[in-house]
Protein backbone atom coordinates (compact mmCIF):
# COMPACT_ATOMS: atom_id res chain seq x y z
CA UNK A 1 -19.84 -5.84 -62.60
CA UNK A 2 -21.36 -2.63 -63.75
CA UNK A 3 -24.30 -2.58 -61.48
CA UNK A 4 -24.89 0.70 -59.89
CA UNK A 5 -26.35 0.67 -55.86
CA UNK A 6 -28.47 3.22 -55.70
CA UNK A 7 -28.13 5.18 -52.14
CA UNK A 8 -31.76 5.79 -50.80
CA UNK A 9 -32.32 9.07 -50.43
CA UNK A 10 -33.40 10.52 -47.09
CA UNK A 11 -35.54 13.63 -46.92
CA UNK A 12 -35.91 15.55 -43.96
CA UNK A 13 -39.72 15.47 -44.03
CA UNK A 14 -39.47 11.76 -42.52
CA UNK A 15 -37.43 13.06 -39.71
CA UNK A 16 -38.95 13.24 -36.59
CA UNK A 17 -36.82 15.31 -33.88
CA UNK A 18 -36.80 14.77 -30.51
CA UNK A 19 -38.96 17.17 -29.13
CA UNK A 20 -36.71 18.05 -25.97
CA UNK A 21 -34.23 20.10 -28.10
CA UNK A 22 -34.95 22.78 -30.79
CA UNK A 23 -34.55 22.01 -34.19
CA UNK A 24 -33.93 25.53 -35.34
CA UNK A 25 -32.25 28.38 -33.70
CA UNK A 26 -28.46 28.93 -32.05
CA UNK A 27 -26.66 26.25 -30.59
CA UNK A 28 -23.92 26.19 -28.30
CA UNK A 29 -21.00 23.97 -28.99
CA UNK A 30 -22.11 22.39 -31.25
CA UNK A 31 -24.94 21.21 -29.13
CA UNK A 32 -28.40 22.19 -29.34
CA UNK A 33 -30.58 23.94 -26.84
CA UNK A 34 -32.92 22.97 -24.34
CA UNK A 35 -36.69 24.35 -25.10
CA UNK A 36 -37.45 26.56 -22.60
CA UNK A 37 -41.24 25.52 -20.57
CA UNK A 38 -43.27 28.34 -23.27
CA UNK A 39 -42.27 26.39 -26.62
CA UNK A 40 -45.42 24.20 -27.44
CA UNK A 41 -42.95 21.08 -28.26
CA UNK A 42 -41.62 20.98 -24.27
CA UNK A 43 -42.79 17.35 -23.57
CA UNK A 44 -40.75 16.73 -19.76
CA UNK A 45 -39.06 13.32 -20.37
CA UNK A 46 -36.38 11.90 -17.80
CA UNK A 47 -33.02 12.34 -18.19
CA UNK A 48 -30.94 9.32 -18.81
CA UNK A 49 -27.86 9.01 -16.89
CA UNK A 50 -24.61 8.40 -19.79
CA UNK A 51 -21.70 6.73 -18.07
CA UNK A 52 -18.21 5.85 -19.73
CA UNK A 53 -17.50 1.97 -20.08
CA UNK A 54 -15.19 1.04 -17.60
CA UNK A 55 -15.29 4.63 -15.30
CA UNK A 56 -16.45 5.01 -12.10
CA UNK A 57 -18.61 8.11 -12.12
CA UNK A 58 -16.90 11.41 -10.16
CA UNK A 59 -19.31 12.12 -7.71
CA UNK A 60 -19.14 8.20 -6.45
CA UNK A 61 -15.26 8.66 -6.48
CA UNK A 62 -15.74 11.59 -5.03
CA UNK A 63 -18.02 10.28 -2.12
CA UNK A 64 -15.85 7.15 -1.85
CA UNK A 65 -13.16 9.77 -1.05
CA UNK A 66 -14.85 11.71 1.72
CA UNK A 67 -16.23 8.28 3.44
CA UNK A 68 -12.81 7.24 3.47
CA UNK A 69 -11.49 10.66 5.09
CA UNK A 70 -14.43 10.35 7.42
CA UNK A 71 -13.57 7.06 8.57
CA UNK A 72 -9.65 7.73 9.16
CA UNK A 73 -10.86 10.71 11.49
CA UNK A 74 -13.68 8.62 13.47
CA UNK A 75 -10.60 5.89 13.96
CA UNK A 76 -7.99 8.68 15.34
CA UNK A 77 -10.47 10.39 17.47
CA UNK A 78 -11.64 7.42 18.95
CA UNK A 79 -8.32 5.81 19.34
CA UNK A 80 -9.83 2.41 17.84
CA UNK A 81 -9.46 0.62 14.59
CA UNK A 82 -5.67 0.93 14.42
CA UNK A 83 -3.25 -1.98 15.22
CA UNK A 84 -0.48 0.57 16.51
CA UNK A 85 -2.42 2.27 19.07
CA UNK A 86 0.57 1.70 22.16
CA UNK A 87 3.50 2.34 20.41
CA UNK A 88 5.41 0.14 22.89
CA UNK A 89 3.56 -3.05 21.61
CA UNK A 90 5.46 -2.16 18.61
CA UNK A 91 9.12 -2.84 20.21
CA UNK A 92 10.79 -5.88 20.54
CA UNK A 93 12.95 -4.46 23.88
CA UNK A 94 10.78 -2.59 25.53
CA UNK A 95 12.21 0.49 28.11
CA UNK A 96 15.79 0.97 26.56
CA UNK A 97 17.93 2.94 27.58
CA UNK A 98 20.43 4.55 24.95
CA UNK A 99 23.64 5.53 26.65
CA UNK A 100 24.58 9.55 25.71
CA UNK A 101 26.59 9.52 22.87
CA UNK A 102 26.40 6.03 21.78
CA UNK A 103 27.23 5.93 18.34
CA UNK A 104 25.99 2.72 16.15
CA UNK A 105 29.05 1.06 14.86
CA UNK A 106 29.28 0.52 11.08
CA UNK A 107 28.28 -3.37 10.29
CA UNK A 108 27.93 -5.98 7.53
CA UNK A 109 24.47 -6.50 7.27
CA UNK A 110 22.81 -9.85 7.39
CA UNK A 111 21.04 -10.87 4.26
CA UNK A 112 20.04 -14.31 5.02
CA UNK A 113 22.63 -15.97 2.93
CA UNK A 114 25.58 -16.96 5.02
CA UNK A 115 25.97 -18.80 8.55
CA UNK A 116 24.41 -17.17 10.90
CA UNK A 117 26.81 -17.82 13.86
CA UNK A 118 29.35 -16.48 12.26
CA UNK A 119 27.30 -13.07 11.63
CA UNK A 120 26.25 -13.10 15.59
CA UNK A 121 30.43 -13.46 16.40
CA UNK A 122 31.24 -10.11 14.23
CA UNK A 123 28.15 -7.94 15.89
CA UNK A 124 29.15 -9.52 19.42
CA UNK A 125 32.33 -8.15 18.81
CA UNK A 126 31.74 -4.74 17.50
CA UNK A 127 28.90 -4.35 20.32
CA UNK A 128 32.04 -5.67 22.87
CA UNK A 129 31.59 -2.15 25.08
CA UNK A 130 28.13 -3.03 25.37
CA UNK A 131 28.20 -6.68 25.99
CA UNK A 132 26.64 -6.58 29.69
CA UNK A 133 23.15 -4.38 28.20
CA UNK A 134 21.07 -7.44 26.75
CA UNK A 135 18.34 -4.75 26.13
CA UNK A 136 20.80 -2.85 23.99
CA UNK A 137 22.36 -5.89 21.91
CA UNK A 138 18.57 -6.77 21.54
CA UNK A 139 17.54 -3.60 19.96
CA UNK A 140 20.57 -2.59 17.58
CA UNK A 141 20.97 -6.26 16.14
CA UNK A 142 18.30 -5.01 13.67
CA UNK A 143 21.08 -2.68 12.27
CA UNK A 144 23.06 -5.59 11.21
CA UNK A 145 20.56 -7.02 9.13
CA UNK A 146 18.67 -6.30 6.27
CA UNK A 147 16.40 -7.71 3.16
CA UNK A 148 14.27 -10.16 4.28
CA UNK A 149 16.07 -10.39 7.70
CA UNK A 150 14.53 -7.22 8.30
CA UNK A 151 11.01 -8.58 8.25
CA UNK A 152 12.11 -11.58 9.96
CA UNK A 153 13.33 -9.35 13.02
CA UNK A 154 10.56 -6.77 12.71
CA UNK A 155 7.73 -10.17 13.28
CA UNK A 156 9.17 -11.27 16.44
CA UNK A 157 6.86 -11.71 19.23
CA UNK A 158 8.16 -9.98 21.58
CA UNK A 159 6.38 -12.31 24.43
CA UNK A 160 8.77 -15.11 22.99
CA UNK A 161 11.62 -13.09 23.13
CA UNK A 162 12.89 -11.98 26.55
CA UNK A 163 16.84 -12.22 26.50
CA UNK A 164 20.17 -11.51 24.08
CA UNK A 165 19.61 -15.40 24.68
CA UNK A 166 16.87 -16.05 23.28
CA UNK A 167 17.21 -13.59 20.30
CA UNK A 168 20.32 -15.55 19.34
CA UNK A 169 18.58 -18.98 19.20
CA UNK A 170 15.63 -17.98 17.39
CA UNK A 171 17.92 -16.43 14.52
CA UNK A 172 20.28 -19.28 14.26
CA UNK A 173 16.84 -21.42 14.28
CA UNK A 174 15.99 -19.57 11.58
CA UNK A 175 19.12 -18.84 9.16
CA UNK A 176 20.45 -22.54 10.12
CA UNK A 177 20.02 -23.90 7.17
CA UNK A 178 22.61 -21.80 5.89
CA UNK A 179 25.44 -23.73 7.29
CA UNK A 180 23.87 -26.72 7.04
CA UNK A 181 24.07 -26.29 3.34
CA UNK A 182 27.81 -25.27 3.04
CA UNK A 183 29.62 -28.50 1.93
CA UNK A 184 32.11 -29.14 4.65
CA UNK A 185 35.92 -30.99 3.62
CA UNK A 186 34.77 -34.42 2.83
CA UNK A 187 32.13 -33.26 0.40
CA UNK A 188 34.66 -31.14 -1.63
């Protein structure tokens, strides 16, 4: 219990320094400074590259950055490489025609959760004014909906979709099972 560890004792004369920085003389932060090419002890060794664990090294971020820039220009100079190059490919109706001063009427929106017949009855009926334009019942439905509705709407081919019609059966298609899950008389 009593022992004693001696702690060996290190003298500087078994220290060998590594030759590309000086032993002696100024340092700057801390850090000592290069031999310059006249001091007998400059022996040229490469320098190792020190990265952090788990970093990306700034210049790659940096040229990942410009590549990326570079690549976004080439795409909108060329016209190429981006799925939204007509913007009409990106409209459900194409060619609409907004009457002047047609003002949207205020509606419930649509969230997916209720019959969906009964939602198309209270838009047909605030839309009443505009119940002959197809194209324009076709394009403001989308204001009467929203959630996941939205994105329903918004992925509509518009090749498969060509009349008020057609709009109405593929969202009662869709939002069907709604009603078919509300417990009628008999099941109450």
């Amino acid at each position: 219990m009593g022992e004693t560890h001696e702690v060996p004792h290190h003298n500087l004369v078994d220290f060998e320094p590594y030759l590309r920085y000086a032993t002696e003389g100024q340092a700057v932060g801390g850090v000592p400074l290069p031999n310059t090419l006249e001091d007998p002890q400059f022996h040229p060794q490469p320098q190792p590259l020190h990265f952090a664990v788990g970093r990306v090294p700034p210049a790659i971020v940096e040229r990942g950055k410009f590549d990326h820039i570079e690549e976004r220009l080439r795409a909108i100079e060329e016209g190429g490489d981006y799925a939204f190059v007509d913007t009409v490919e990106l409209c459900l109706v194409p060619n609409i025609v907004i009457p002047p001063r047609f003002k949207v009427p205020d509606f419930d929106k649509y969230k997916g959760t209720t019959c969906p017949k009964n939602h198309l009855k209270v838009y047909c009926r605030k839309m009443g004014a505009y119940a002959k334009d197809e194209k324009l019942l076709m394009h403001f439905f989308q204001e009467s909906l929203t959630g996941t509705v939205v994105t329903w709407y918004t992925n509509l081919e518009p090749s498969r979709v060509h009349s008020w019609k057609d709009l109405m059966v593929a969202f009662v298609r869709q939002y069907q099972y709604n009603s078919d899950m509300v417990p009628d008389r008999m099941q109450l």
